[in-house]
Protein backbone atom coordinates (compact mmCIF):
# COMPACT_ATOMS: atom_id res chain seq x y z
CA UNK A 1 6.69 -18.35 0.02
CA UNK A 2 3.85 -16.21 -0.15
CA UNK A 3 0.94 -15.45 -2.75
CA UNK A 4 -1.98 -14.19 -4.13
CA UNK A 5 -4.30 -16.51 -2.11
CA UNK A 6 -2.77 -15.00 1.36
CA UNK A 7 -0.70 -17.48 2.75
CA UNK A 8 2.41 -17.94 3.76
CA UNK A 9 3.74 -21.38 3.11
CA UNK A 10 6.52 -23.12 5.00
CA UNK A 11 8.10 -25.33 2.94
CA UNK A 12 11.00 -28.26 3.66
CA UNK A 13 14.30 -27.12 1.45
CA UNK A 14 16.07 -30.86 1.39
CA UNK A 15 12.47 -32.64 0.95
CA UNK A 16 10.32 -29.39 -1.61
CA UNK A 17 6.81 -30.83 0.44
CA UNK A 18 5.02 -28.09 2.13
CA UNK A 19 5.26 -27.68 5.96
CA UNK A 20 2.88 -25.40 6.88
CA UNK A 21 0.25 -22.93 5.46
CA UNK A 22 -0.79 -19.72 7.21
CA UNK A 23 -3.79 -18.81 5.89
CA UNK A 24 -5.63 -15.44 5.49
CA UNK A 25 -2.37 -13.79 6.55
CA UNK A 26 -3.32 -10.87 5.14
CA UNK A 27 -7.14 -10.43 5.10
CA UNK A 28 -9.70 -8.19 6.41
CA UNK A 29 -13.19 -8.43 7.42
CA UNK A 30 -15.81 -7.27 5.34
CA UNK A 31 -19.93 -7.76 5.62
CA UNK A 32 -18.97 -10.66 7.98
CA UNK A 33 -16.90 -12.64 5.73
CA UNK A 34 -12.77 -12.56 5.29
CA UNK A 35 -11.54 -11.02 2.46
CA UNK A 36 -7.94 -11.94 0.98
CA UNK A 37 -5.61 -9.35 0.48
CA UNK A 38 -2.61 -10.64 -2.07
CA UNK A 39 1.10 -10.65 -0.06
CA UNK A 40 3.19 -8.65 -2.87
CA UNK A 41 6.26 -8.49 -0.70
CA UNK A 42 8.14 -10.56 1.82
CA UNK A 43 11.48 -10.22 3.37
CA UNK A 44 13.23 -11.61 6.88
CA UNK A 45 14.95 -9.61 9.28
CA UNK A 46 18.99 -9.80 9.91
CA UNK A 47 18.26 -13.03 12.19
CA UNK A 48 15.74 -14.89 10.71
CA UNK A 49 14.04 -14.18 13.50
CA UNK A 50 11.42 -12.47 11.80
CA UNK A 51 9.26 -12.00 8.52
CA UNK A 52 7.79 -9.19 7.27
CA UNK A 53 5.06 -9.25 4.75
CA UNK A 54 3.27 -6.95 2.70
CA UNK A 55 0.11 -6.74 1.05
CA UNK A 56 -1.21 -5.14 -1.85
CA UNK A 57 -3.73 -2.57 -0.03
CA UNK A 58 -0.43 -1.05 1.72
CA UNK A 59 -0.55 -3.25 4.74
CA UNK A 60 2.81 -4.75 6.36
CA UNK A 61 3.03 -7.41 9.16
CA UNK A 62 5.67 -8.03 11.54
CA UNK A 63 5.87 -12.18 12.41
CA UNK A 64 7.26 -14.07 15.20
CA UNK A 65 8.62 -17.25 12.12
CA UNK A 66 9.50 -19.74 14.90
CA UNK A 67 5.52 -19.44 16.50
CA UNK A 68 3.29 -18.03 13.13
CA UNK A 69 2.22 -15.89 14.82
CA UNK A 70 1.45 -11.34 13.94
CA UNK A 71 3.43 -9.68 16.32
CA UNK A 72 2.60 -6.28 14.19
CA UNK A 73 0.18 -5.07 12.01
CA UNK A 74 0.52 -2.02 10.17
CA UNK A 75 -1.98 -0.12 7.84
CA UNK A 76 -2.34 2.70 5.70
CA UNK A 77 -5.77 3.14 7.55
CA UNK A 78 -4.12 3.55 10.75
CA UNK A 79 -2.19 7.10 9.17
């Protein structure tokens, strides 16, 4: 599940307890501190291989769900 706080929580389906929590998984930097960015949209791809998130300033990330880890970033800034 994702949220307004930025994280991405893994959760257990048989058990409900949270796994894991990504934090700042959508966030930028700003006057040296990390500003959250609210995930408004999340969806995996055909395989479950991969989840793709998106966050309210236009962003969308690409992530590896087995490792946690960005394989993509995308921004409006980058247009």
């Amino acid at each position: 599940s994702t949220g307004t706080d930025s994280c991405i929580m893994y959760w257990d389906p048989w058990t409900g307890k949270r796994i894991h929590c990504l934090m700042n998984a959508h966030s930028r930097k700003n006057l040296g501190d990390y500003e959250q960015i609210e995930i408004t949209a999340a969806t995996f791809d055909y395989s479950y291989q991969l989840l793709i998130t998106g966050g309210r300033d236009g962003s969308l990330k690409i992530w590896s769900f087995n490792s946690g880890s960005c394989i993509k970033n995308m921004s409006m800034e980058n247009q």
